[in-house]
PDB file of N, CA and C in Angstrom:
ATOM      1  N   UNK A   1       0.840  -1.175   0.000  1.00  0.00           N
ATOM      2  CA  UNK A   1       0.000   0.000   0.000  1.00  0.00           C
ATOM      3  C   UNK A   1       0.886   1.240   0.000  1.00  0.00           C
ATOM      4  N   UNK A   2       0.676   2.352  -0.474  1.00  0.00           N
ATOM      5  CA  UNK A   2       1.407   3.692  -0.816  1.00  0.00           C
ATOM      6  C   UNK A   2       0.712   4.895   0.184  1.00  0.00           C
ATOM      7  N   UNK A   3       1.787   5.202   1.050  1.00  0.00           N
ATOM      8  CA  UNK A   3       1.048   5.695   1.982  1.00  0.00           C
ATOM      9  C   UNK A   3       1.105   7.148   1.751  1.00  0.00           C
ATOM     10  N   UNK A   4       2.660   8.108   0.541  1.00  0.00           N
ATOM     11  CA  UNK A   4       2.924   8.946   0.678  1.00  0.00           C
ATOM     12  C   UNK A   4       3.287   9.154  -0.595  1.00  0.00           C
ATOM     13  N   UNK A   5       4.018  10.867  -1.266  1.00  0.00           N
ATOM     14  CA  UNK A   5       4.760  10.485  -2.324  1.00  0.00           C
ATOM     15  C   UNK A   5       6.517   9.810  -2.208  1.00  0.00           C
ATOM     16  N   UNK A   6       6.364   9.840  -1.263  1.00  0.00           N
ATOM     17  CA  UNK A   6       8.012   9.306  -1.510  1.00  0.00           C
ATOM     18  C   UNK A   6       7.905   7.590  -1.873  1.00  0.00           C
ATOM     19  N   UNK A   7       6.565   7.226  -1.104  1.00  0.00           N
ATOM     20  CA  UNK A   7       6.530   5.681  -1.835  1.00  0.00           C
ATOM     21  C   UNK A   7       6.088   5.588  -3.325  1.00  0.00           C
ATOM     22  N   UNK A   8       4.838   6.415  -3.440  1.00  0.00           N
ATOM     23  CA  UNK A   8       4.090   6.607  -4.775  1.00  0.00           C
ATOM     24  C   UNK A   8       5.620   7.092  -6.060  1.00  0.00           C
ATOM     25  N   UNK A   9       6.601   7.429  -5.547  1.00  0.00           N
ATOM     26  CA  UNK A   9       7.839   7.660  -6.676  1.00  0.00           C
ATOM     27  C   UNK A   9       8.952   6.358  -7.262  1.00  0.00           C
ATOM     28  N   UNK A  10       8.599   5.860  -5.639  1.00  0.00           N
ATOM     29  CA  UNK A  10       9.202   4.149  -5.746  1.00  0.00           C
ATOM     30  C   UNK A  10       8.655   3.614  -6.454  1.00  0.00           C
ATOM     31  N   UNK A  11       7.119   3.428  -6.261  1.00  0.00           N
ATOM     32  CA  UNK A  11       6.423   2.673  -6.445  1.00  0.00           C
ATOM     33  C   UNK A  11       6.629   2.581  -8.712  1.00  0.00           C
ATOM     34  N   UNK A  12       6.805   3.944  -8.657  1.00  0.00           N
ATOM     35  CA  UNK A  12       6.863   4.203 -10.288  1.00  0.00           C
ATOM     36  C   UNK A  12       8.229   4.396 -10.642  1.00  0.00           C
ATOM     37  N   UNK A  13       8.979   4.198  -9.821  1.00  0.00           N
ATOM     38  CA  UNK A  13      10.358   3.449 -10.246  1.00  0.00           C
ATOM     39  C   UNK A  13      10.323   2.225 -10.515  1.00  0.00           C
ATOM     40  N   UNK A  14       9.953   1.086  -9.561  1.00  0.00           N
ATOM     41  CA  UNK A  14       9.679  -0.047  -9.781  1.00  0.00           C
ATOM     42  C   UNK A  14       8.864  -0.241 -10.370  1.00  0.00           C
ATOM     43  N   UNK A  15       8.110  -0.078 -11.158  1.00  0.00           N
ATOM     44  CA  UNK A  15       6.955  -0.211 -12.707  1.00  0.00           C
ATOM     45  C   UNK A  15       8.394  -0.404 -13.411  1.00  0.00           C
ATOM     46  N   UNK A  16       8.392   1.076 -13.534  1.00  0.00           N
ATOM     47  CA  UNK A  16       9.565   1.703 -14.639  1.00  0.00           C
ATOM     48  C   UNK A  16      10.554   0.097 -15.465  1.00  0.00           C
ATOM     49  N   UNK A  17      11.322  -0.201 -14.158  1.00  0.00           N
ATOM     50  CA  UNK A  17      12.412  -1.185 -13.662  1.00  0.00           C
ATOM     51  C   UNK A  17      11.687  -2.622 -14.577  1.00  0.00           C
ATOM     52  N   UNK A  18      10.445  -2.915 -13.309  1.00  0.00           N
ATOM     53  CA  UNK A  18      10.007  -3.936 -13.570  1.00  0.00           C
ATOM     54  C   UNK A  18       9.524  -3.997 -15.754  1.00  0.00           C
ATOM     55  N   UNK A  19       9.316  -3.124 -15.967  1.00  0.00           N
ATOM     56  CA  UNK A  19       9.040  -3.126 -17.638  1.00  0.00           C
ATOM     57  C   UNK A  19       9.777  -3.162 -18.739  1.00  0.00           C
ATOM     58  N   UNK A  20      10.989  -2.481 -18.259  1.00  0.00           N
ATOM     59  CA  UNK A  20      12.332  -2.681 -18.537  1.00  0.00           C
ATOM     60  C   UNK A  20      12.715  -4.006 -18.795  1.00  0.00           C
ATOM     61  N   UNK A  21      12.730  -4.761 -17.350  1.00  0.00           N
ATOM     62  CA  UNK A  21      12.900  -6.010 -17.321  1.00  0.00           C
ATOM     63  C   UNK A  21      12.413  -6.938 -18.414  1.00  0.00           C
ATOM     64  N   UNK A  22      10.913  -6.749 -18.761  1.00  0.00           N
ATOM     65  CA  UNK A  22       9.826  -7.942 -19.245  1.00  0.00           C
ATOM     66  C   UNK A  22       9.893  -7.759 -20.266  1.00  0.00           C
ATOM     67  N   UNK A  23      10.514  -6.221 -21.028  1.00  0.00           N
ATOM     68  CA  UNK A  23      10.531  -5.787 -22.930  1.00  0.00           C
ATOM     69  C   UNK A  23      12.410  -6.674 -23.049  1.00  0.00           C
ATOM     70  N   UNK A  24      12.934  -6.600 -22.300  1.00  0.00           N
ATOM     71  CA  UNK A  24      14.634  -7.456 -22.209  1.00  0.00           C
ATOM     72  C   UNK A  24      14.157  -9.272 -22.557  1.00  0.00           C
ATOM     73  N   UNK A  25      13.644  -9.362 -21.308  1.00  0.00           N
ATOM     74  CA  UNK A  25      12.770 -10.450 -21.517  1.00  0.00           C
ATOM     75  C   UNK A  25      12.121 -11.268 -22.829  1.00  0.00           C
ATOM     76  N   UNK A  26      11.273 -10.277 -23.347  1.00  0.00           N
ATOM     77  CA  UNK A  26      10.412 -10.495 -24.084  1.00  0.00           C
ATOM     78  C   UNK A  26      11.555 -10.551 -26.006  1.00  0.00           C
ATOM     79  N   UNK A  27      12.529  -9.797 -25.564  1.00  0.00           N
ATOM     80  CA  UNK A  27      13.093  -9.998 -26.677  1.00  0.00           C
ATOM     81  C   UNK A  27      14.037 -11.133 -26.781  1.00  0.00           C
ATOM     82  N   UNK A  28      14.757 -11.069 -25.674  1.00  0.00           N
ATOM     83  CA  UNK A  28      15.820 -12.607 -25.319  1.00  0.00           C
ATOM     84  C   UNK A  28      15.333 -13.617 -25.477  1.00  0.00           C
ATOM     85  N   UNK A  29      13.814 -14.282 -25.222  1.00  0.00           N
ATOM     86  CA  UNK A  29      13.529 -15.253 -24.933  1.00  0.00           C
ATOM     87  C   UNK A  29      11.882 -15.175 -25.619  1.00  0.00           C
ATOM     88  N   UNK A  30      11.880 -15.733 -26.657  1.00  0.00           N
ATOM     89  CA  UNK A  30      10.308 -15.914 -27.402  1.00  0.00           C
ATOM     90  C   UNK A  30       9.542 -15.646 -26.893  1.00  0.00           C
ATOM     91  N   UNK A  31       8.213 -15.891 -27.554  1.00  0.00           N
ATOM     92  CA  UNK A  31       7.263 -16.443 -27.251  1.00  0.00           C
ATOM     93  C   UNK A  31       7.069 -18.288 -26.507  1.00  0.00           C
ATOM     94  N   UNK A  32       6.492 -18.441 -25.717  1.00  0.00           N
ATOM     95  CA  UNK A  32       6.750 -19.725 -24.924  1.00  0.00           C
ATOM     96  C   UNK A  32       8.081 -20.095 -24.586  1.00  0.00           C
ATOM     97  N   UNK A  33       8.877 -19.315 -23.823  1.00  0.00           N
ATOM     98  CA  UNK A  33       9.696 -19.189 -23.096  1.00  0.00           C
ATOM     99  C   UNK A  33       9.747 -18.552 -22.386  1.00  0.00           C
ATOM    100  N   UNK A  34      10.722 -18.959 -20.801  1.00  0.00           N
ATOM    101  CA  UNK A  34      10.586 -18.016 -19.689  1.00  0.00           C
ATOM    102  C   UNK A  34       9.252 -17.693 -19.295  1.00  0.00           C
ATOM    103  N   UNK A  35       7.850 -18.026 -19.749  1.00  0.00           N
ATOM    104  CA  UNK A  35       6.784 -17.575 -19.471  1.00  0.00           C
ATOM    105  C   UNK A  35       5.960 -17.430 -18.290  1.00  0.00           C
ATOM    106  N   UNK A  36       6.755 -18.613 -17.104  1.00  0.00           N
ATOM    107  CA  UNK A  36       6.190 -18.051 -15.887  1.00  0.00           C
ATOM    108  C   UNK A  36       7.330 -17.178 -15.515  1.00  0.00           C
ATOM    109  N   UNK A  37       8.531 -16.228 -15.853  1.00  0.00           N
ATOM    110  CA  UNK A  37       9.001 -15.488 -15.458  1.00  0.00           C
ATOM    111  C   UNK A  37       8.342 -13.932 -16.235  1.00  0.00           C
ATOM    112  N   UNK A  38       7.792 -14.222 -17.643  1.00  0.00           N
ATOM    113  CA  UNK A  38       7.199 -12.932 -17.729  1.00  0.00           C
ATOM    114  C   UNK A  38       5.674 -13.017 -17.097  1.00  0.00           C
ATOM    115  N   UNK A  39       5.248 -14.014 -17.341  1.00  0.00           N
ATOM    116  CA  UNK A  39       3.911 -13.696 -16.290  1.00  0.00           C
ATOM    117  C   UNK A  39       3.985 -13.051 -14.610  1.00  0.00           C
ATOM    118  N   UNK A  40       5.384 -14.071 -13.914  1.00  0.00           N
ATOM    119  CA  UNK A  40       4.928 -13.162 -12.505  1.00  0.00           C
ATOM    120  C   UNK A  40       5.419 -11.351 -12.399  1.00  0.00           C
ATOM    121  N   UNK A  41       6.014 -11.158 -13.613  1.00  0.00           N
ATOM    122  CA  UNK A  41       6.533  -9.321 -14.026  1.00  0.00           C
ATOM    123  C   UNK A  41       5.380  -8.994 -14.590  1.00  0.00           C
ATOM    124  N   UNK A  42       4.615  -9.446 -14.780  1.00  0.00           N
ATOM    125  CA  UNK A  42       3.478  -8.474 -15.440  1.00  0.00           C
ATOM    126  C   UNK A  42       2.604  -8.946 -14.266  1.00  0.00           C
ATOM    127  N   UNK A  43       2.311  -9.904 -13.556  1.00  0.00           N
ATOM    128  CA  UNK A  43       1.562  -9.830 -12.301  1.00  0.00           C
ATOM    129  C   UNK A  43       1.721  -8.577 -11.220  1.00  0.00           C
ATOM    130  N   UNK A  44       3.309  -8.478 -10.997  1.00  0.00           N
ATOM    131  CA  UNK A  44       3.878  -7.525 -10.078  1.00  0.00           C
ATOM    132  C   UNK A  44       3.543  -5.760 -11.175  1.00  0.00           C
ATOM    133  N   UNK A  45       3.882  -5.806 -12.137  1.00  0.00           N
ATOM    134  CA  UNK A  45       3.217  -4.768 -12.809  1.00  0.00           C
ATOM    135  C   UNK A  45       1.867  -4.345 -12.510  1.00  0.00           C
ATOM    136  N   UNK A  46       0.571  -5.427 -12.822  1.00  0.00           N
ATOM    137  CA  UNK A  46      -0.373  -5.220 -12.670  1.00  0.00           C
ATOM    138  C   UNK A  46      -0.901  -4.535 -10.887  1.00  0.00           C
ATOM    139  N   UNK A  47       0.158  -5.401 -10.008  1.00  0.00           N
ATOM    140  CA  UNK A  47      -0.294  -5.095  -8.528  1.00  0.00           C
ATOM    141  C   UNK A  47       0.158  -3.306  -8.452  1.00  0.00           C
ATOM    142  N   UNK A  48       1.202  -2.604  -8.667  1.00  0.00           N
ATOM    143  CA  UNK A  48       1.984  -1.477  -8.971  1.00  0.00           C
ATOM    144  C   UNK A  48       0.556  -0.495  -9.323  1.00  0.00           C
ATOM    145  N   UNK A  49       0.424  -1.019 -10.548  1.00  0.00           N
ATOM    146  CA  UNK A  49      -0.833  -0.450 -11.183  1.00  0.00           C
ATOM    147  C   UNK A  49      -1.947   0.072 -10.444  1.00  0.00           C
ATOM    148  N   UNK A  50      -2.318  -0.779  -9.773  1.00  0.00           N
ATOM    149  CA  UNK A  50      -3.676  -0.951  -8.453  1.00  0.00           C
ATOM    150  C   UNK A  50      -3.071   0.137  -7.230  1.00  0.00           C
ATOM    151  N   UNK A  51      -2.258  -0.207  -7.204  1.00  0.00           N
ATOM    152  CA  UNK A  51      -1.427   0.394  -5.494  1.00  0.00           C
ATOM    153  C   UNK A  51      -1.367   2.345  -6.222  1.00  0.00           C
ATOM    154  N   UNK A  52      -0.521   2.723  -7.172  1.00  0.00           N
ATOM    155  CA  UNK A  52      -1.047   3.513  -7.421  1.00  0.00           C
ATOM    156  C   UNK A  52      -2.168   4.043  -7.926  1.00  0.00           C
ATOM    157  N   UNK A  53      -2.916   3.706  -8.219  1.00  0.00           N
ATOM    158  CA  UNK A  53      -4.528   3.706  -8.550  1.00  0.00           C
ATOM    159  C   UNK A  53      -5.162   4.224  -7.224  1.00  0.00           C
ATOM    160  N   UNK A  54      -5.238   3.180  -6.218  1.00  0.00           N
ATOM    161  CA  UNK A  54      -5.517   3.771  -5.418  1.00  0.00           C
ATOM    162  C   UNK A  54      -5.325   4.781  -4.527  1.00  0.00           C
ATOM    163  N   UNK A  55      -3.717   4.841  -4.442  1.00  0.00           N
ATOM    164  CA  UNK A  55      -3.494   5.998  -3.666  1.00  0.00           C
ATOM    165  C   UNK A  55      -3.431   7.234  -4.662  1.00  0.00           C
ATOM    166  N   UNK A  56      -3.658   7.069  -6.322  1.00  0.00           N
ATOM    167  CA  UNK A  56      -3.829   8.992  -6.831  1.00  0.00           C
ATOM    168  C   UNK A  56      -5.756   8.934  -6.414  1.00  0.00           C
ATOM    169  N   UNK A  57      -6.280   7.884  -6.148  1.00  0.00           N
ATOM    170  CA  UNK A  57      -7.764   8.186  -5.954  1.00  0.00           C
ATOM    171  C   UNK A  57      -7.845   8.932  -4.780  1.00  0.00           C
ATOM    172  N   UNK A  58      -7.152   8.273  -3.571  1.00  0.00           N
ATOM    173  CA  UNK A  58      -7.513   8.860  -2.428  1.00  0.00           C
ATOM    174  C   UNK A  58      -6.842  10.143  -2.302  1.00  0.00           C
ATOM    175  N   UNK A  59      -5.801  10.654  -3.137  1.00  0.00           N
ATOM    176  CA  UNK A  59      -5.440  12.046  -3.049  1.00  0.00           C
ATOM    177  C   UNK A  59      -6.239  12.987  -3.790  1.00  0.00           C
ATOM    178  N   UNK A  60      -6.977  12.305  -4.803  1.00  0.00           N
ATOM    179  CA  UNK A  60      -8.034  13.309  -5.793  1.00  0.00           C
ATOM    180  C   UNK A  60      -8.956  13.315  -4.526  1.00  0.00           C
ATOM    181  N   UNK A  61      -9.802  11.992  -3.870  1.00  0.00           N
ATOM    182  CA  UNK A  61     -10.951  12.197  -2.681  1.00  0.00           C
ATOM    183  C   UNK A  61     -10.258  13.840  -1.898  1.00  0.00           C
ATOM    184  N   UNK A  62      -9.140  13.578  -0.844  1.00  0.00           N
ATOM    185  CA  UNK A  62      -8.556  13.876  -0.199  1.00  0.00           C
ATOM    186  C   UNK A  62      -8.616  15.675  -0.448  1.00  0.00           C
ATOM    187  N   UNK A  63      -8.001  16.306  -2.105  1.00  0.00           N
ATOM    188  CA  UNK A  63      -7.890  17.479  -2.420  1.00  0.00           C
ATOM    189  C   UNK A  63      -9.112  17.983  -2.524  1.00  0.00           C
ATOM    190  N   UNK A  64     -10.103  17.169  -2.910  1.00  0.00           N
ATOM    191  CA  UNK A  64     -11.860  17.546  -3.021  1.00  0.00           C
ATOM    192  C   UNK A  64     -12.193  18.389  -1.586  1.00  0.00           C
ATOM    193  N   UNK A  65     -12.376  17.024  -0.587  1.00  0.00           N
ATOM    194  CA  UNK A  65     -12.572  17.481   0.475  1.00  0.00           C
ATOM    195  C   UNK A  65     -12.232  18.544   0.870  1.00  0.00           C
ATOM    196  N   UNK A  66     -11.128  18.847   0.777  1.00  0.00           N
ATOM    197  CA  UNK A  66      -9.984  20.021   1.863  1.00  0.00           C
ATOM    198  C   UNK A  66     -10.538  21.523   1.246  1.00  0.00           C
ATOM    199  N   UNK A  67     -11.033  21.215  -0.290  1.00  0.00           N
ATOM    200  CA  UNK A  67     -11.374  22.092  -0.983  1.00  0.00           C
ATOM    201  C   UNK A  67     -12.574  23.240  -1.141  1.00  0.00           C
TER     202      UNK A  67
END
């Protein structure tokens, strides 16, 4: 969970990183290869995704309110 921006910057470093990784991946090693190693990078992608999702929601809720 992303409690702040200093995590929410990590958090999109490690996307960044992790995508990096899976296009390296994806070129080194076919199609049907390595495939439970690009599936659990695009799993951990997808979770990244959510985690910031939610925490730019609760800062849009958050700026409403205050507003």
């Amino acid at each position: 969970m992303i409690f702040n921006l200093t995590e929410y910057g990590k958090a999109q470093e490690e996307m960044r990183i992790l995508e990096e990784r899976l296009k390296r991946l994806q070129q080194t090693h076919p199609i049907a290869s390595k495939g439970f190693t690009k599936a659990g990078i695009r799993k951990m992608i997808a979770r990244l995704h959510e985690e910031l999702a939610v925490y730019e929601g609760s800062e849009h809720l958050r700026q409403s309110v205050s507003s």
